[in-house]
C-alpha atoms as a PDB file:
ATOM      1  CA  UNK A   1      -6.089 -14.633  -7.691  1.00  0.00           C
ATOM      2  CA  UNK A   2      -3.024 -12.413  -8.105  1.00  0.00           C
ATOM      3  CA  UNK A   3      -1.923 -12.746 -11.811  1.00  0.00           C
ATOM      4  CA  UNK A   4       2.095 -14.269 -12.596  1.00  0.00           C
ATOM      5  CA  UNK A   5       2.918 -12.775 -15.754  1.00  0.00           C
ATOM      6  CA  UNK A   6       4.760  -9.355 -14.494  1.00  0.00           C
ATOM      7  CA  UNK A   7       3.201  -7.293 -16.925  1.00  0.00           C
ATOM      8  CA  UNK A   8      -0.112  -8.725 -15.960  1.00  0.00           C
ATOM      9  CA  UNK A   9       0.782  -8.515 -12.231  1.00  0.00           C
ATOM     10  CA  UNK A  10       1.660  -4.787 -13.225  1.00  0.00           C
ATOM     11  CA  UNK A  11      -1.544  -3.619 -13.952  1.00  0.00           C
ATOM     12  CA  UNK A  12      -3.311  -5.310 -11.414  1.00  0.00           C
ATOM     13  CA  UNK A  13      -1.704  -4.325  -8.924  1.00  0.00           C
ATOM     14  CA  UNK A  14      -1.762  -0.495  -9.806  1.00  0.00           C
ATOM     15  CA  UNK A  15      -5.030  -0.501 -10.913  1.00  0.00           C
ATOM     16  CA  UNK A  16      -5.763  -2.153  -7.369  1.00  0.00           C
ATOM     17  CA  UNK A  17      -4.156   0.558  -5.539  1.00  0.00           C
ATOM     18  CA  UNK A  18      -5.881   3.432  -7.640  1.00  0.00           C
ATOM     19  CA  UNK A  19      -9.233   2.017  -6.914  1.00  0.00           C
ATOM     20  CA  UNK A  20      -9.058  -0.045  -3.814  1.00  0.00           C
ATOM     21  CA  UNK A  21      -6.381   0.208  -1.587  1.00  0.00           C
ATOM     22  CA  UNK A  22      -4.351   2.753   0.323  1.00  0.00           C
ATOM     23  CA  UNK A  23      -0.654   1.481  -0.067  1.00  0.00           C
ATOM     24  CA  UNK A  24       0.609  -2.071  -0.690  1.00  0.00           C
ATOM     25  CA  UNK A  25       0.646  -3.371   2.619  1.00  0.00           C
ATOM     26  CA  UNK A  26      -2.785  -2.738   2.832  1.00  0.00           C
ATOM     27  CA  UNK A  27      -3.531  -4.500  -0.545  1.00  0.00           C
ATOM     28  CA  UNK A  28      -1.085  -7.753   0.288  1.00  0.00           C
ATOM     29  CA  UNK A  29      -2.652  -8.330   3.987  1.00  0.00           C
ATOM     30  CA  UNK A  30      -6.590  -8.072   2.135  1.00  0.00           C
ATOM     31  CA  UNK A  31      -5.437 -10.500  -0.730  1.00  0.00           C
ATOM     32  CA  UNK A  32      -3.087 -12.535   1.276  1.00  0.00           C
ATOM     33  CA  UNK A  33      -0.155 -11.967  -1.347  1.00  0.00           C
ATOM     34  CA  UNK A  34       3.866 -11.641  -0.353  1.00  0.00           C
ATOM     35  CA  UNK A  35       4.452  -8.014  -0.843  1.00  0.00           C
ATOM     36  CA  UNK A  36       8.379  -8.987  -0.857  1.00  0.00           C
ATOM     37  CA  UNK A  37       7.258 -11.175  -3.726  1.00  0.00           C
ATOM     38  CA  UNK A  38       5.179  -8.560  -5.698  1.00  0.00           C
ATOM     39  CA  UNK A  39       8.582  -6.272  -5.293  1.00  0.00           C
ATOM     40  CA  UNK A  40      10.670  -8.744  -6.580  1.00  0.00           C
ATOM     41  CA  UNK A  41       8.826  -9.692  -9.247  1.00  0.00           C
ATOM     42  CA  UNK A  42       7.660  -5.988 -10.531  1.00  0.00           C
ATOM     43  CA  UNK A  43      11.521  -5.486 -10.421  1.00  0.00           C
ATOM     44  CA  UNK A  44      12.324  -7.402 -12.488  1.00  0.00           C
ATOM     45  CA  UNK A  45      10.828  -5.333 -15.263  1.00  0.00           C
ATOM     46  CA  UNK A  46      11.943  -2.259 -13.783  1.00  0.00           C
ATOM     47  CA  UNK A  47       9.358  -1.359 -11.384  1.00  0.00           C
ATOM     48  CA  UNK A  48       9.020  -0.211  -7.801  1.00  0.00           C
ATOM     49  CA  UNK A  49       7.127   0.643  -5.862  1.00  0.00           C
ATOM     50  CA  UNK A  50       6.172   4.548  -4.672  1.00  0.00           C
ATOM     51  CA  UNK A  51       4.659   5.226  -1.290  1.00  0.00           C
ATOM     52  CA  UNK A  52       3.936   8.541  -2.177  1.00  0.00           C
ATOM     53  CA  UNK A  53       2.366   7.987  -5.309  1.00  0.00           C
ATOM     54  CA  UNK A  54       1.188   4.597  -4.002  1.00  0.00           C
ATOM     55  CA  UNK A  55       1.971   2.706  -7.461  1.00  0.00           C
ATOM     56  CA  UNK A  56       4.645   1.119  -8.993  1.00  0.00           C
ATOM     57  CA  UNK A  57       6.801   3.226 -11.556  1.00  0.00           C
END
């Protein structure tokens, strides 16, 4: 399960995409998450994402 609390989400998400995954698509169609909805939400504390760094900064 994909955690709510942005900071939470934060981490998991980049640590997901250090380890696992190749870019966010990739990482929302495994884990059946909205990547719109990850966006939004990491956003909303000032973070987007990078494709070239594949993380959110």
């Amino acid at each position: 399960m994909i955690p709510q609390d942005p900071v939470m989400l934060l981490s998991f998400v980049n640590m997901k995409l250090r380890d696992v995954y190749p870019n966010l698509h990739a990482l929302c169609d495994d884990l059946d998450a909205d990547e719109r909805e990850i966006c939004e939400k990491l956003a909303q504390i000032g973070y987007t994402y990078s494709p070239e760094q594949n993380r959110f900064l």
